[in-house]
Protein backbone atom coordinates (compact mmCIF):
# COMPACT_ATOMS: atom_id res chain seq x y z
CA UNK A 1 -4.24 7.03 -4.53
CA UNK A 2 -7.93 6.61 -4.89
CA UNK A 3 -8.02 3.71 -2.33
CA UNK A 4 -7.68 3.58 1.23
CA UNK A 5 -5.23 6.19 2.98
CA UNK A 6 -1.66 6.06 2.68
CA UNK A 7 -1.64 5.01 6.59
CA UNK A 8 -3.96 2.29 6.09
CA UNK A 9 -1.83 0.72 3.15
CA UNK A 10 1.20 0.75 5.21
CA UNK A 11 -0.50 -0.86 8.70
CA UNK A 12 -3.23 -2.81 6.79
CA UNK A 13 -3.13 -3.11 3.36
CA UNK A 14 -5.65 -5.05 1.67
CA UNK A 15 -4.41 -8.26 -0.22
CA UNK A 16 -1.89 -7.40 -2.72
CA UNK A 17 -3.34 -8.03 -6.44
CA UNK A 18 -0.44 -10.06 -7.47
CA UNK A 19 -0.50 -12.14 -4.38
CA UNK A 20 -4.50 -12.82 -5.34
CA UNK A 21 -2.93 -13.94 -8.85
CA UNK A 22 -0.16 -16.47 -7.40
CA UNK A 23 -3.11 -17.92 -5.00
CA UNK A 24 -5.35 -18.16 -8.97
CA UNK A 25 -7.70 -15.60 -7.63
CA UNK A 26 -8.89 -12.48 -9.27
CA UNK A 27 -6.99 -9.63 -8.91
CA UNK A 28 -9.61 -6.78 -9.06
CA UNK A 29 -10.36 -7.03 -5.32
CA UNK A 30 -6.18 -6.46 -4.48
CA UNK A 31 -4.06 -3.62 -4.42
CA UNK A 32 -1.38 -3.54 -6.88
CA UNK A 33 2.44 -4.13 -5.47
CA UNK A 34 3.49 -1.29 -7.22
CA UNK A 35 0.91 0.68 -5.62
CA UNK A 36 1.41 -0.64 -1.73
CA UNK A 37 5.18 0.68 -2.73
CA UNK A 38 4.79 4.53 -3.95
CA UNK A 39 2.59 4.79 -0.42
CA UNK A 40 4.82 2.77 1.79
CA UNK A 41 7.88 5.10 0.60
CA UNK A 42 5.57 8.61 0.29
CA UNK A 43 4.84 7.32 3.88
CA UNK A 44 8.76 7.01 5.16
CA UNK A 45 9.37 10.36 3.41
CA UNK A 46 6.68 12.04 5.18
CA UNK A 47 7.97 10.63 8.22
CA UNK A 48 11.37 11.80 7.96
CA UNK A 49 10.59 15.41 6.52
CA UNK A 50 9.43 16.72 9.55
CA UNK A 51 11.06 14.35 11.90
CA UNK A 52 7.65 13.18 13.75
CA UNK A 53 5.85 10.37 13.19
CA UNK A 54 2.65 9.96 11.79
């Protein structure tokens, strides 16, 4: 992820790109669903891999 950190996507992610879309505003400045999802997991798997949380 080139964006934000992984923690900051799961507590405050920025406007999601296809939300922007459904409101009829540009995308660009959102981060993609698909995107929120991969860190959101990677984030639940690193929680449970070590069995602290981060």
């Amino acid at each position: 992820m080139t964006g934000p950190s992984a923690a900051t996507v799961v507590s405050r992610p920025s406007w999601v790109a296809e939300t922007l879309t459904g409101m009829g505003l540009h995308p660009s400045d959102g981060t993609p669903a698909a995107e929120v999802a991969r860190e959101y997991v990677a984030h639940l798997d690193a929680r449970t891999s070590d069995g602290r949380k981060r």
